[in-house]
Protein backbone atom coordinates (compact mmCIF):
# COMPACT_ATOMS: atom_id res chain seq x y z
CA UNK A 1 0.00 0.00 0.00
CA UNK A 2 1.66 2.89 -0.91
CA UNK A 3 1.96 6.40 1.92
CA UNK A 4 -0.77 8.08 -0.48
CA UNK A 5 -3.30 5.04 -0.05
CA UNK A 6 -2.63 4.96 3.74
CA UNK A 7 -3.34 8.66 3.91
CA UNK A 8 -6.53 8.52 1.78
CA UNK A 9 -7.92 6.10 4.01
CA UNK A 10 -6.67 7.79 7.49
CA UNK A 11 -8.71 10.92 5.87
CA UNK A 12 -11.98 8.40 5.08
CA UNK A 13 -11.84 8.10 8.70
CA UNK A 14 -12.01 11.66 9.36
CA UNK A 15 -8.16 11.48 11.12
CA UNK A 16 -5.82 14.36 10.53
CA UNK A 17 -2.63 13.68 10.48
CA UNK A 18 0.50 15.71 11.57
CA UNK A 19 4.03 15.87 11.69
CA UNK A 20 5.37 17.00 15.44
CA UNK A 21 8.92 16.57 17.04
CA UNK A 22 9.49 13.45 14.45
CA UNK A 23 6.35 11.76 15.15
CA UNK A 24 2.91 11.38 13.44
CA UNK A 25 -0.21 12.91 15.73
CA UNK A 26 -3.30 12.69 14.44
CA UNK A 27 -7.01 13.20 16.23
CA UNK A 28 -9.88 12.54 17.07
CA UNK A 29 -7.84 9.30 19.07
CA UNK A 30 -11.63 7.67 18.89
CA UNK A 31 -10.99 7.44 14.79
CA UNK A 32 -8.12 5.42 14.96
CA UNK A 33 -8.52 1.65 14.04
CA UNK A 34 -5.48 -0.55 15.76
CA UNK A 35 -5.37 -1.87 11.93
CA UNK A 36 -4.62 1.52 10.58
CA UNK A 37 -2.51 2.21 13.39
CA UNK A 38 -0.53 -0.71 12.65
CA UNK A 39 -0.04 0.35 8.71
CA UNK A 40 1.22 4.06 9.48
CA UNK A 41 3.79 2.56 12.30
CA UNK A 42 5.36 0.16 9.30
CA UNK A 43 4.98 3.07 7.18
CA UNK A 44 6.33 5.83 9.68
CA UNK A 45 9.22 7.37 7.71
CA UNK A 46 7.46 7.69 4.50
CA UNK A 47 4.14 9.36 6.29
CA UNK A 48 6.47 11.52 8.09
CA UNK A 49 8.08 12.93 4.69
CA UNK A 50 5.08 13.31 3.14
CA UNK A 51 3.37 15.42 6.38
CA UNK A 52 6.43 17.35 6.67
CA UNK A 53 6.75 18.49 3.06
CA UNK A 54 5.65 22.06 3.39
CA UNK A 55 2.79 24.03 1.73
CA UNK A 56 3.30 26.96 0.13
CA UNK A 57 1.02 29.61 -0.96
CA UNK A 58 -2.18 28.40 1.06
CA UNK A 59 -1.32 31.07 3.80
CA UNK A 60 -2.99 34.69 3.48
CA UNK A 61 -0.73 37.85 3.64
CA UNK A 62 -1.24 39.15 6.99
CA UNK A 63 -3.30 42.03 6.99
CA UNK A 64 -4.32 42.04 3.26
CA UNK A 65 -6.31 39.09 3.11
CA UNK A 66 -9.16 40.94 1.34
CA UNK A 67 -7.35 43.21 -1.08
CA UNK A 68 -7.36 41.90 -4.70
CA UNK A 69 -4.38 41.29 -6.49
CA UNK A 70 -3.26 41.96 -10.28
CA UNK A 71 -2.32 39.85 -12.50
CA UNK A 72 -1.21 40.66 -15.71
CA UNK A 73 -1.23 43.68 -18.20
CA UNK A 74 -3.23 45.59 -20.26
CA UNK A 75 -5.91 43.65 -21.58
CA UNK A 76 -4.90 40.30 -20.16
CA UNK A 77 -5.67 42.24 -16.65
CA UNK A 78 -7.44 39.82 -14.01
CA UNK A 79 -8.19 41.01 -10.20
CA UNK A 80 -7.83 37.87 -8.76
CA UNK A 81 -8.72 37.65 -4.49
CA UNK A 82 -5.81 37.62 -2.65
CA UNK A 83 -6.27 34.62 0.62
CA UNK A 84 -9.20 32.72 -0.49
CA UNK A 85 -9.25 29.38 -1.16
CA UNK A 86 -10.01 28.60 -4.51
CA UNK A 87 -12.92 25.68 -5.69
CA UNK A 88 -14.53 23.74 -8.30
CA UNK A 89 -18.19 24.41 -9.58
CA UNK A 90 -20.44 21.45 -9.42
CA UNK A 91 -21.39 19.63 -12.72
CA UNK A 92 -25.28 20.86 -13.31
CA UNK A 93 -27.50 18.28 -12.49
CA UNK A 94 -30.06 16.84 -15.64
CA UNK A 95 -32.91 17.71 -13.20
CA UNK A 96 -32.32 21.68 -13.54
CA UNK A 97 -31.31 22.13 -16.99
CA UNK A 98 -33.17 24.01 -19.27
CA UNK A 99 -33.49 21.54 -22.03
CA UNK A 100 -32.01 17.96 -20.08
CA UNK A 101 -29.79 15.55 -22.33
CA UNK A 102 -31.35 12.89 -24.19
CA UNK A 103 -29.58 10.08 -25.50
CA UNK A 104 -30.14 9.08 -29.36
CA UNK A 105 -32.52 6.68 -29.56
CA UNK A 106 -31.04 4.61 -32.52
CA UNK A 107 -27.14 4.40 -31.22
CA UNK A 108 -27.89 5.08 -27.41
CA UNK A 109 -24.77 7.07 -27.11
CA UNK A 110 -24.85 10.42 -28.70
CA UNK A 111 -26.57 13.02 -26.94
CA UNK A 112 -29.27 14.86 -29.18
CA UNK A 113 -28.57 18.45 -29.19
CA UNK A 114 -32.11 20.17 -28.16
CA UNK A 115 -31.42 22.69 -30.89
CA UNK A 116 -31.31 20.29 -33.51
CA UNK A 117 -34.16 17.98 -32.10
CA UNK A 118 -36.50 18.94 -34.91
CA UNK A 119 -34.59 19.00 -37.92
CA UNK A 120 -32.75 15.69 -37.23
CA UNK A 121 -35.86 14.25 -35.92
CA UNK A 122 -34.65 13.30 -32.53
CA UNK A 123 -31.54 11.40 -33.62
CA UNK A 124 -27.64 12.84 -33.01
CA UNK A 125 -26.36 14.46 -35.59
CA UNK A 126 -24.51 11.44 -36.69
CA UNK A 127 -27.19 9.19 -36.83
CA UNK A 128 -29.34 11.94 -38.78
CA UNK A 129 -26.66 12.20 -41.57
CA UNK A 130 -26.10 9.05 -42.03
CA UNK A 131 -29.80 8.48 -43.20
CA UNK A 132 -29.59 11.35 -44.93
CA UNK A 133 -26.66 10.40 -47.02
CA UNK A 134 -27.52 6.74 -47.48
């Protein structure tokens, strides 16, 4: 099992782990299987490089955490927030879109685009020209 693996599943547990005077804390103490245990006291050295690697950049400037920053010039200008963390947008659900995707009903693996629905008579694109070309 590689130090990755162990860490993924330490972090399924809800354990955080931490490197301190050459040793690996973690807590809540209640999360800690004697299996798991076990694994990250075979594994020590390896888990201890890996928690001691420093992160950089995830700390806020003191005292400008709110001030934008600029990046770039002239038009390629972006005001970018200095100290906040940064995240992924959600895939849209089927549920709430406008027009949901529909699957071709002849090859089952195209959607149909909703804008094309009528001319192509609910097939994909694909499947529409080929029956109109053969």
């Amino acid at each position: 099992m590689t130090v990755a693996a162990l860490l993924a599943e330490a972090a399924q547990f809800g354990l955080e782990l931490w490197a301190e005077n050459g040793a690996v804390r973690f807590r809540p103490r209640s999360a800690m299987s004697s299996e798991l245990a076990a694994r990250l006291r075979a594994n020590r050295d390896e888990v201890l490089c890996v928690l001691q690697v420093p992160t950089i950049g995830t700390e806020p400037i003191a005292g400008r955490a709110h001030e934008p920053v600029c990046w770039g010039n002239g038009p390629t200008r972006r005001l970018v927030g200095n100290g906040f963390e940064s995240h992924l947008v959600a895939a849209v659900p089927d549920a709430i879109l406008a027009d949901p995707i529909v699957l071709c009903p002849q090859c089952r693996s195209r959607p149909v685009l909703a804008e094309l629905r009528k001319l192509t008579g609910g097939l994909c694109y694909s499947c529409w020209e080929w029956e109109v070309r053969s």
